[in-house]
Protein backbone atom coordinates (compact mmCIF):
# COMPACT_ATOMS: atom_id res chain seq x y z
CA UNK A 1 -17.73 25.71 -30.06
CA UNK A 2 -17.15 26.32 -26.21
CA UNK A 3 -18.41 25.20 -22.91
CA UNK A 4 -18.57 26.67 -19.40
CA UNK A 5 -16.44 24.78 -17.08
CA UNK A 6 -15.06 25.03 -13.52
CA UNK A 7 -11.81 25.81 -13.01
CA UNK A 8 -8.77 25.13 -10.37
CA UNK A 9 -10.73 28.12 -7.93
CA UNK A 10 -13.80 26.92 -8.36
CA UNK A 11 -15.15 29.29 -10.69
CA UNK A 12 -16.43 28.73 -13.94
CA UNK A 13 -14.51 29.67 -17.19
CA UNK A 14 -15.57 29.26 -20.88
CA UNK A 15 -13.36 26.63 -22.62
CA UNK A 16 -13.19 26.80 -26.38
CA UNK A 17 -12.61 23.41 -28.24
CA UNK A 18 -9.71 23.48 -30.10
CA UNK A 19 -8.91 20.10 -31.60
CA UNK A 20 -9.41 18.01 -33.99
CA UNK A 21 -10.58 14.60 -33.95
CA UNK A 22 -7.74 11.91 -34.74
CA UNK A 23 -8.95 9.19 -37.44
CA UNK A 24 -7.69 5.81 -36.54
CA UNK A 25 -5.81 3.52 -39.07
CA UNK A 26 -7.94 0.57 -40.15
CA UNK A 27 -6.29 -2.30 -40.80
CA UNK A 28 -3.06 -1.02 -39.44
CA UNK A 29 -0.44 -3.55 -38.75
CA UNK A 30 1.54 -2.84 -35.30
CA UNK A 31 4.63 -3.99 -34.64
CA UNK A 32 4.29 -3.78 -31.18
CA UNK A 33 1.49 -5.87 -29.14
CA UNK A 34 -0.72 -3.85 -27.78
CA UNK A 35 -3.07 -5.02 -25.14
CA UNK A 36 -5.93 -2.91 -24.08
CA UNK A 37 -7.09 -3.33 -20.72
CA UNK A 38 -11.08 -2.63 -21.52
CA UNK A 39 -13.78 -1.35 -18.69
CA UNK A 40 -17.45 -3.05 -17.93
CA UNK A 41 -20.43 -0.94 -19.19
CA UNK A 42 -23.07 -1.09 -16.13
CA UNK A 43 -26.71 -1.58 -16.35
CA UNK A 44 -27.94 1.55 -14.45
CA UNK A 45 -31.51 0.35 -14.79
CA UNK A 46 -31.05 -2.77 -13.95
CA UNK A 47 -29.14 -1.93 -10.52
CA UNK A 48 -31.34 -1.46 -7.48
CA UNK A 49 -28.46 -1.53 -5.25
CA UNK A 50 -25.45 -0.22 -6.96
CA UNK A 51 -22.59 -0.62 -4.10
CA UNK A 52 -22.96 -4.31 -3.66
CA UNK A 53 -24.53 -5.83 -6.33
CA UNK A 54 -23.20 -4.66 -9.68
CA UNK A 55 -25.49 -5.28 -13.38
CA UNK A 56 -23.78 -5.21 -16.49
CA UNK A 57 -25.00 -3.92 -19.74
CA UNK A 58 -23.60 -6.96 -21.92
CA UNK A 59 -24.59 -5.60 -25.38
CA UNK A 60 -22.77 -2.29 -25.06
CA UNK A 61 -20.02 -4.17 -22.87
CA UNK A 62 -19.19 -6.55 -25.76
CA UNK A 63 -19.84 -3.34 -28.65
CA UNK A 64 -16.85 -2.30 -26.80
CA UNK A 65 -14.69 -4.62 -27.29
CA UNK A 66 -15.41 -4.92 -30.80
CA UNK A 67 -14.46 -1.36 -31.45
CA UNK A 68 -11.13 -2.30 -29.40
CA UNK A 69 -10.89 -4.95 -31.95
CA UNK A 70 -11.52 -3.26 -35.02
CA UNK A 71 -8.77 -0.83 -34.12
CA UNK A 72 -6.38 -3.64 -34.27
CA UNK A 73 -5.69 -4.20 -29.94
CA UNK A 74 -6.16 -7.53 -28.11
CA UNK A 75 -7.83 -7.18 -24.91
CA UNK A 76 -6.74 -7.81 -21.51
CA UNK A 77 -9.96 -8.74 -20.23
CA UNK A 78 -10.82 -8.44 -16.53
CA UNK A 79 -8.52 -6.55 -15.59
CA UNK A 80 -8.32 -4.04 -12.55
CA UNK A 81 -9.62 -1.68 -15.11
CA UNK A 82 -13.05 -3.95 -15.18
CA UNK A 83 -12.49 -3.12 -11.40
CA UNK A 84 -12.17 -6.29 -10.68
CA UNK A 85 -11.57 -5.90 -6.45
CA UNK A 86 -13.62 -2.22 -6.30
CA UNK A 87 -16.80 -3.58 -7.12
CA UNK A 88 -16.64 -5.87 -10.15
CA UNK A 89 -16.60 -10.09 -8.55
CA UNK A 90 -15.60 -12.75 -9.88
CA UNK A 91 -19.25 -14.63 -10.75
CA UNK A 92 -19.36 -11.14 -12.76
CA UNK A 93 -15.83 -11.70 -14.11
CA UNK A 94 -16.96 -15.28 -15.43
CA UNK A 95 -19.55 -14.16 -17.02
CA UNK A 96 -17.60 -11.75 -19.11
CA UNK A 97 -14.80 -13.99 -19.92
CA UNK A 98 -17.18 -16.53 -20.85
CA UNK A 99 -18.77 -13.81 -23.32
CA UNK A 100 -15.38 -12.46 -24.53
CA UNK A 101 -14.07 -15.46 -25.78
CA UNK A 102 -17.04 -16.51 -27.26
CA UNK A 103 -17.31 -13.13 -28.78
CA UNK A 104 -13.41 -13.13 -29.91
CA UNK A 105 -14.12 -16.48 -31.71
CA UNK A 106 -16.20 -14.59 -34.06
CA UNK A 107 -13.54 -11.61 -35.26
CA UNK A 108 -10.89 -13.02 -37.43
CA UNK A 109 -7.36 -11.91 -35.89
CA UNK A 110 -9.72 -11.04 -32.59
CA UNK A 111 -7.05 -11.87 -29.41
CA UNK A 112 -7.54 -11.28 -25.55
CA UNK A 113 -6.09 -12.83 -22.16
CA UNK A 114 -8.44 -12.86 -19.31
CA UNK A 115 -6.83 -11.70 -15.80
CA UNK A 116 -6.68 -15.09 -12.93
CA UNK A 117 -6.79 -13.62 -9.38
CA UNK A 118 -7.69 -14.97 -6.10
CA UNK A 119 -10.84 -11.59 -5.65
CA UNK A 120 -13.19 -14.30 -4.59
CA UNK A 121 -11.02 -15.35 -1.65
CA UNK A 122 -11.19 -12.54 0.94
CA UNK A 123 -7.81 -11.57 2.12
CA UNK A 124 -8.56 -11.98 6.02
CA UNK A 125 -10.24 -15.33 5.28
CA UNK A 126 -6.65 -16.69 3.49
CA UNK A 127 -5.16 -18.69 6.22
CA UNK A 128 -2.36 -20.70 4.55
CA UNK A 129 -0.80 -20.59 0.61
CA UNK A 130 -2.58 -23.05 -0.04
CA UNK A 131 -5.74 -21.14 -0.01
CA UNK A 132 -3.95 -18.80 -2.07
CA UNK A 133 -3.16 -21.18 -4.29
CA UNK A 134 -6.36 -23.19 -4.45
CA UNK A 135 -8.17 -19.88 -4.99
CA UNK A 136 -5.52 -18.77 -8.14
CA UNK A 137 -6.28 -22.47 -9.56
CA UNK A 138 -9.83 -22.44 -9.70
CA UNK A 139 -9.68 -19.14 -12.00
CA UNK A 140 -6.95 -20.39 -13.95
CA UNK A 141 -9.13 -23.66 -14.53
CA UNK A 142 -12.30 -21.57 -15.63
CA UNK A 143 -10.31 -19.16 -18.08
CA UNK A 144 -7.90 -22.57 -19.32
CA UNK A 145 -11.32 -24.94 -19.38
CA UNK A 146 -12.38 -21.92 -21.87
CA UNK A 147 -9.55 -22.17 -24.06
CA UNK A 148 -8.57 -18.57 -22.79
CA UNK A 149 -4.96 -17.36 -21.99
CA UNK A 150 -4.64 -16.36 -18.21
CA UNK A 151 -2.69 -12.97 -17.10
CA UNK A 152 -1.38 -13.96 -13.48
CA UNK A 153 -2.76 -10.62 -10.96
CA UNK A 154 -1.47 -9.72 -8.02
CA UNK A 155 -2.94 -11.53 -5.61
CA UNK A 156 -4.34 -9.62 -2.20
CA UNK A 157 -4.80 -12.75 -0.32
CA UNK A 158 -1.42 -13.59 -1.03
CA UNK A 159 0.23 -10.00 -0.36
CA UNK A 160 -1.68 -10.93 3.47
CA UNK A 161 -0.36 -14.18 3.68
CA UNK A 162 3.04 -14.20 2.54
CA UNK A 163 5.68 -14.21 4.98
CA UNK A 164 8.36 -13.24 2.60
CA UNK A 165 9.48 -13.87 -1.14
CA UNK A 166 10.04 -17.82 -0.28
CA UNK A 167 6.29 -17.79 -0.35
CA UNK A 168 5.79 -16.00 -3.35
CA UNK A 169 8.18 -18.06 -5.17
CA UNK A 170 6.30 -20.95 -3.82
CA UNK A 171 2.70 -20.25 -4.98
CA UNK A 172 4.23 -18.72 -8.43
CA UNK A 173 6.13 -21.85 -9.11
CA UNK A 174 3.10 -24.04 -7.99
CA UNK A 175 0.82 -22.38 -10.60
CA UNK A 176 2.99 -21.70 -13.36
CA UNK A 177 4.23 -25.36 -13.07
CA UNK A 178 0.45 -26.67 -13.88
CA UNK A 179 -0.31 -24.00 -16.09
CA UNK A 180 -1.92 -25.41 -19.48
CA UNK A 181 -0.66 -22.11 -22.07
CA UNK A 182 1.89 -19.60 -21.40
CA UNK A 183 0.77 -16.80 -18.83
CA UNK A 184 1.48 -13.40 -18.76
CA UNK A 185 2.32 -12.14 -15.09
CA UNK A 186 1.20 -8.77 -13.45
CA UNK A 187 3.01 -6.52 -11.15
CA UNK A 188 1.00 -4.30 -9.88
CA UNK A 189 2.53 -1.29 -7.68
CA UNK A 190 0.63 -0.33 -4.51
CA UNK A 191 -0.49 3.15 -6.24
CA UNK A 192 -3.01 0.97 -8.19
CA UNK A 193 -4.23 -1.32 -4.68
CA UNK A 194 -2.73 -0.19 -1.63
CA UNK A 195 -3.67 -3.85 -0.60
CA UNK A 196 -0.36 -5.03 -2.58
CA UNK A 197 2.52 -2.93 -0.68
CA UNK A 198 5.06 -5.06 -0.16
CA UNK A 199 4.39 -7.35 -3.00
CA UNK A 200 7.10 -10.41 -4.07
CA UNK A 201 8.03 -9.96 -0.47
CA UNK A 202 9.80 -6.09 -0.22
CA UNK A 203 9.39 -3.07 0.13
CA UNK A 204 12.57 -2.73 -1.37
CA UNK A 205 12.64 -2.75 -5.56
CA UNK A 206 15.53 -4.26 -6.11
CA UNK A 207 14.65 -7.05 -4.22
CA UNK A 208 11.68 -7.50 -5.39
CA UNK A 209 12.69 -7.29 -8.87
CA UNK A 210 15.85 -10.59 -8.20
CA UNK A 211 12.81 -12.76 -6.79
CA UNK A 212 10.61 -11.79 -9.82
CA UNK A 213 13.68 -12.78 -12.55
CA UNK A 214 14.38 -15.68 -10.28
CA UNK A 215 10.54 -17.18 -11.06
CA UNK A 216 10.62 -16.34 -14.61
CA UNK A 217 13.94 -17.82 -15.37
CA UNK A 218 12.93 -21.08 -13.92
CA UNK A 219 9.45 -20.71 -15.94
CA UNK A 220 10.64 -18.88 -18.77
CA UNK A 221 8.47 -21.98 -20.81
CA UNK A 222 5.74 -20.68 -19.30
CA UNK A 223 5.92 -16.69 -18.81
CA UNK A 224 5.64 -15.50 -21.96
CA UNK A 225 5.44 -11.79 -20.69
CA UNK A 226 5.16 -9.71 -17.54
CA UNK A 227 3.43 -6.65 -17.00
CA UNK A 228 4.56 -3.69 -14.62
CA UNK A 229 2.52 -0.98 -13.32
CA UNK A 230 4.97 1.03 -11.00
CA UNK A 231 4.28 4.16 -12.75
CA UNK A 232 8.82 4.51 -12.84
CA UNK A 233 9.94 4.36 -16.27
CA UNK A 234 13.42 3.42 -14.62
CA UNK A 235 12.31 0.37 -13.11
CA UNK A 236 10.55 -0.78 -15.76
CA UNK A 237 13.85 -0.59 -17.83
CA UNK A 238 15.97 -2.28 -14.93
CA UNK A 239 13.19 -5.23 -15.51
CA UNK A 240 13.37 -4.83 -19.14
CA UNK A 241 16.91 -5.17 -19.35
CA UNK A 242 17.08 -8.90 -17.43
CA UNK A 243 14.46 -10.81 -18.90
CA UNK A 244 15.41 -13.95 -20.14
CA UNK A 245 15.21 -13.91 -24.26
CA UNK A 246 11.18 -15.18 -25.91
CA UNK A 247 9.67 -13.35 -22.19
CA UNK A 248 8.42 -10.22 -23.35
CA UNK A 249 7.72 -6.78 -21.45
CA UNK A 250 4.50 -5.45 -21.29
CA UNK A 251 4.28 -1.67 -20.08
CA UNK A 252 1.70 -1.11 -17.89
CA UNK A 253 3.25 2.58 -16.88
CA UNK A 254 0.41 4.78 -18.27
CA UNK A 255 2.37 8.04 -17.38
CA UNK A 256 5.51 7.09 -19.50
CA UNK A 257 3.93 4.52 -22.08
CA UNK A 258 4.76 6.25 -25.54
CA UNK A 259 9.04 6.27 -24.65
CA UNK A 260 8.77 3.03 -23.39
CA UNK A 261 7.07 1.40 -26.13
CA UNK A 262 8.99 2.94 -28.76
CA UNK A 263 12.19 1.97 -27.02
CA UNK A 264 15.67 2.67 -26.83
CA UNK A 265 18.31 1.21 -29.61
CA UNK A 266 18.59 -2.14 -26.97
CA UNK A 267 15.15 -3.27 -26.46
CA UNK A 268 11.41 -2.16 -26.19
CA UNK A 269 8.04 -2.58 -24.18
CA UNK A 270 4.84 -4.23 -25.63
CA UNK A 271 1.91 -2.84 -23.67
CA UNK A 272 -0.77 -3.72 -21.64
CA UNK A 273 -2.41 -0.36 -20.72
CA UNK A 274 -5.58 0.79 -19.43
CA UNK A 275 -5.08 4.05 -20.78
CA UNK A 276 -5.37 2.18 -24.32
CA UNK A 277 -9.08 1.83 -23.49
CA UNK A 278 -10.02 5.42 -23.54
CA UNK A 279 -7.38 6.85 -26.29
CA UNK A 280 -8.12 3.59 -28.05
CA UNK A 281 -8.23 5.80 -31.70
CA UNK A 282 -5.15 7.90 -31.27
CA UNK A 283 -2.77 4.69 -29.97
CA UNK A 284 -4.14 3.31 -33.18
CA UNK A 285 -2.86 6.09 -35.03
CA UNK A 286 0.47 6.42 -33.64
CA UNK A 287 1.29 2.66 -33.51
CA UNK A 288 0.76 2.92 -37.32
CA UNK A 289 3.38 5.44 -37.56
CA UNK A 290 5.52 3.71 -35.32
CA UNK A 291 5.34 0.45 -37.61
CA UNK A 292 5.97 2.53 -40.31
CA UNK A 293 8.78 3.81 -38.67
CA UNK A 294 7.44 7.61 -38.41
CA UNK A 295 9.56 8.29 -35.12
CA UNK A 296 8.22 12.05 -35.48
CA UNK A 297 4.51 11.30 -36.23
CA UNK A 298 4.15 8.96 -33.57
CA UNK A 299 5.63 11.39 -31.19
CA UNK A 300 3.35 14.04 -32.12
CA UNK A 301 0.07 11.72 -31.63
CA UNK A 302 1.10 10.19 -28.56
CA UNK A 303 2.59 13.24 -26.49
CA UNK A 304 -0.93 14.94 -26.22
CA UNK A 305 -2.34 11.85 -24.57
CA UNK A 306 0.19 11.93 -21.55
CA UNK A 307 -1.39 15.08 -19.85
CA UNK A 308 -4.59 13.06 -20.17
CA UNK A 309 -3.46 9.75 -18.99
CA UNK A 310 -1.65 11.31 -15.81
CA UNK A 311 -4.88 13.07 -14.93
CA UNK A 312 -6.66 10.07 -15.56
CA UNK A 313 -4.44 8.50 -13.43
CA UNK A 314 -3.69 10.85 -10.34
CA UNK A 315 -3.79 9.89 -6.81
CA UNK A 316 -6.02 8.38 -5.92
CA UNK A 317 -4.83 6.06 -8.58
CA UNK A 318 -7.13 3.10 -7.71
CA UNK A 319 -9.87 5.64 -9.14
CA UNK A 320 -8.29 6.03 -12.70
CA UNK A 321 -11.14 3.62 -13.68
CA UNK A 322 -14.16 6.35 -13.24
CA UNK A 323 -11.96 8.77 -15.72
CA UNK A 324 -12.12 5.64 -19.00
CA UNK A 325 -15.30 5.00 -18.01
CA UNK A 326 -16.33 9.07 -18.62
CA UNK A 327 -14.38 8.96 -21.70
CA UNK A 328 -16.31 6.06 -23.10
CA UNK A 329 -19.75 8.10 -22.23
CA UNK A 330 -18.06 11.26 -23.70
CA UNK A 331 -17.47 9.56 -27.28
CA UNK A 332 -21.15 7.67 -27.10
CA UNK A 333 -19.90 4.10 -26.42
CA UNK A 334 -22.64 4.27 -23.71
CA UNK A 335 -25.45 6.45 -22.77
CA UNK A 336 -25.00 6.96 -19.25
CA UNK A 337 -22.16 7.63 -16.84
CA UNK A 338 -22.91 5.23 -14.15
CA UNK A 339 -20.34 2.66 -13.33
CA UNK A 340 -20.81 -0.95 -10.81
CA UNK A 341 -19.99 0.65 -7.41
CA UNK A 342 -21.05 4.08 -8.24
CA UNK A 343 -17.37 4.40 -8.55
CA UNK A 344 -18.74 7.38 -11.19
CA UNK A 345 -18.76 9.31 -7.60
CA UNK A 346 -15.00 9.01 -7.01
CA UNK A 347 -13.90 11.92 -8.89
CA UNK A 348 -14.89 15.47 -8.78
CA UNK A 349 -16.84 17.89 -11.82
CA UNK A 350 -13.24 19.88 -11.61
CA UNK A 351 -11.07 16.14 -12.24
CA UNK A 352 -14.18 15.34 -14.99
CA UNK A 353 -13.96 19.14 -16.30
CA UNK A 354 -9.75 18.80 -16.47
CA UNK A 355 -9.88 15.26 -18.37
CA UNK A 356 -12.93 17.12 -21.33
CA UNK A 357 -9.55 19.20 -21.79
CA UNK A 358 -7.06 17.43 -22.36
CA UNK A 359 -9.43 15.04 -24.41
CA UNK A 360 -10.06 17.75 -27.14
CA UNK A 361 -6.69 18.79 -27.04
CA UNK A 362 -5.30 15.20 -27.92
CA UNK A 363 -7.99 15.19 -30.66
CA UNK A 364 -10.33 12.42 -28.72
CA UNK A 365 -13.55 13.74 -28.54
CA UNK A 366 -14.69 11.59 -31.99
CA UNK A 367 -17.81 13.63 -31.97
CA UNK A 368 -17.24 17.02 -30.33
CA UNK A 369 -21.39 18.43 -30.66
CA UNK A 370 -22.42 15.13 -28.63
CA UNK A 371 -19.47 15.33 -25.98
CA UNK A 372 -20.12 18.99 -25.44
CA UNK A 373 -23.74 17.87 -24.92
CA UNK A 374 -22.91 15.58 -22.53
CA UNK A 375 -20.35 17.35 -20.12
CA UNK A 376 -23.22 20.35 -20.50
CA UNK A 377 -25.55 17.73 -18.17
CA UNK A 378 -23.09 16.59 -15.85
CA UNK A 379 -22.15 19.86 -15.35
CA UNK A 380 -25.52 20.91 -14.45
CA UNK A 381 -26.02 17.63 -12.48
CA UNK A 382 -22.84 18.92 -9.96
CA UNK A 383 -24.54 22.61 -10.35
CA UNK A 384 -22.14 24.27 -12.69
C-alpha cells in the first residue's frame, strides 16, 4: 500500500507503508506507573465559533479514555495536552473532570489525577499571591470535593507575579499545607508555555531545582511525585537523584522517555507523558516487556516511537497537541480532525505528512486501509 505525500521541497513523493501494526498486551501488569496525559475530542458541529468558544464531543472524549484504560495507563486528566491555557477553560475542564471520575468509578483498577491550575485567573489580572493562591484553591477544592487527586500546574499568574523563589515557596507551601490527598507537582519548562520562563524564580536550573527540593522536603507527606517537562534528560536525573525517599519521579521528557523510564542501576522515572496518548498501544507493549524484564524487547518497541514523539513535539512545542490529536483521527478514535481553537491549523500538511511516517514505521497505524484513507483527504484538503 502507498500514498502520495509532500516532502521536505515541497514536492510530492510516493511513500510505501512498511510496518506492521503493534498488538498491545491486555491485562499487562507494569511495573512502572504510567500516566497518560489524554487530549479533548471537539464537537466540530456543535462549534459556531471555534477560537473562543470550544464544544466537546463527550461520548468519543470519554471512549478515549476507556481505551487508555483498557491498555492498563491512568490518566492525567486536564492536562496541557487537553490544552488547557490554548483554548480549553476551566468551566470546560470541570466538566471533564466531573465526567472522568465519574467514568473511572465504573472500570475496576480505572486511576487518573486531574491537573489544578490558576487558567481561570488571567495573568495581568493577578495582583498579589494571594490571588494566585485563591485561584489554585478553588480548583483544588472542585477536583478534592470530587474525590479526585490534584496534579499541581505551573501556574502563569504566578510565573507574573512572583518576585522571586520566596514567593513560590510561599504559595507552594500554602497549598500543599491544606491539601486533602497527596499531589503530584508539575514543572513545566518554557518550551511547553513560554508564559512560565523563569519559573520557581530562575532562569538558572540549578537554582531552580534547590527551591523545588526545598518545598518537597518540607511536604514530602504531601508530594507524592513531581513531574518535569524540560525536554534534558540530565536534569531530570539531577532531580531524580535528590528526591526525598516515597516522592516519586514522573518523566514528562517526551524526547528521552524510554531511557529514563527504564532507568539506570540507581533509580528510575515513572511517567506522565503526553506522548503516551497517541502511542498509547506500543507503550503498552513495551512496558510489558519491561515488567517482564525484556531489556531488548522493550528497546526495540520503544526506539521507533522517539522519531515520532520529537516530531510531535518540535518547536513550536506548545503545538505538540494538534500532532496526538491527528494521531487519534488517524487510528479512528474520532471522525474528524478538528480540535477547540482550531489549533488543527497550527501545523503544516509537510509536519502532518512527516508524523503518517514515522507512525507506520513504529507500527501505530492500528488500521493502515482507514489511515491511508484519511491522510488521502487531508492531503487533498491542503491541495496535495
Amino acid at each position: 500500500m502507498d500514498i502520495s505525500l509532500p516532502g521536505e521541497d515541497g514536492r510530492s513523493a510516493r511513500y510505501a507503508l512498511a510496518g506492521q501494526p503493534v498488538q498491545p498486551v491486555i491485562g499487562a501488569r507494569f511495573t512502572r506507573i504510567a500516566y497518560a496525559a489524554a487530549h479533548v475530542v471537539a464537537d466540530p458541529l456543535a462549534m459556531t465559533d471555534p477560537w473562543s468558544r470550544p464544544m466537546v464531543d463527550w461520548d468519543r472524549t470519554m471512549a478515549f479514555r476507556h481505551h487508555l484504560w483498557r491498555l492498563g495507563f491512568r490518566i492525567a486528566e486536564a492536562m496541557d495536552t487537553s490544552q488547557r491555557g490554548m483554548g480549553f477553560d476551566w468551566t470546560n475542564a470541570q466538566e471533564l473532570i466531573r465526567r472522568s471520575i465519574a467514568e473511572a468509578r465504573t472500570v475496576d483498577g480505572a486511576d487518573l489525577a486531574s491537573g489544578a491550575g490558576t487558567d481561570h485567573l488571567a495573568p495581568a489580572a493577578a495582583k498579589t499571591l494571594d490571588d494566585v493562591i485563591t485561584a489554585y484553591e478553588e480548583q483544588f477544592g472542585f477536583i478534592e470535593g470530587l474525590g479526585g487527586k490534584a496534579i499541581m500546574m505551573a501556574s502563569r499568574a504566578l510565573a507574573a507575579t512572583a518576585k522571586g523563589p520566596d514567593d513560590y515557596v510561599h504559595v507552594y507551601d500554602r497549598i500543599l499545607g491544606q491539601a486533602s490527598g497527596k499531589v503530584i507537582l508539575h514543572w513545566l519548562g518554557d518550551m511547553f508555555d513560554p508564559a512560565l520562563k523563569g519559573y520557581w524564580g530562575s532562569s538558572d536550573f540549578e537554582a531552580a531545582l534547590d527551591t523545588v527540593i526545598a518545598i518537597i522536603e518540607r511536604h514530602a507527606d504531601k508530594v507524592a511525585g513531581i513531574k518535569i517537562s524540560l525536554l534534558d534528560a540530565g536534569k531530570e536525573i539531577a532531580l531524580r537523584t535528590r528526591l526525598p525517599d516515597g516522592v516519586v519521579m514522573f518523566t514528562g521528557d517526551d524526547f528521552n522517555y524510554p531511557e529514563l523510564i527504564a532507568g539506570d542501576e540507581k533509580r528510575h522515572s515513572h511517567a506522565l507523558l503526553g506522548i503516551f496518548d497517541a502511542i498509547a498501544p506500543v507503550a503498552n507493549a513495551a512496558l510489558a516487556k519491561l515488567a517482564e524484564r525484556n531489556r531488548a524487547g522493550y528497546d526495540a518497541l520503544m526506539a521507533p516511537t522517539v522519531p515520532l514523539s520529537r516530531k510531535i513535539f518540535e518547536a513550536p512545542t506548545e503545538y505538540y497537541k494538534a500532532g496526538i490529536v491527528f494521531m487519534a483521527w488517524l487510528n479512528g478514535h474520532q471522525d474528524h480532525f478538528a480540535m477547540v481553537g482550531g489549533m488543527q491549523s497550527a501545523r503544516s500538511i509537510r509536519h502532518y505528512a512527516d508524523i503518517f511516517r514515522l507512525a507506520d514505521q513504529a507500527g501505530l497505524l492500528a488500521d493502515p486501509d482507514l489511515a491511508v484513507a484519511r491522510m488521502r483527504s487531508l492531503c487533498a484538503v491542503a491541495g496535495v
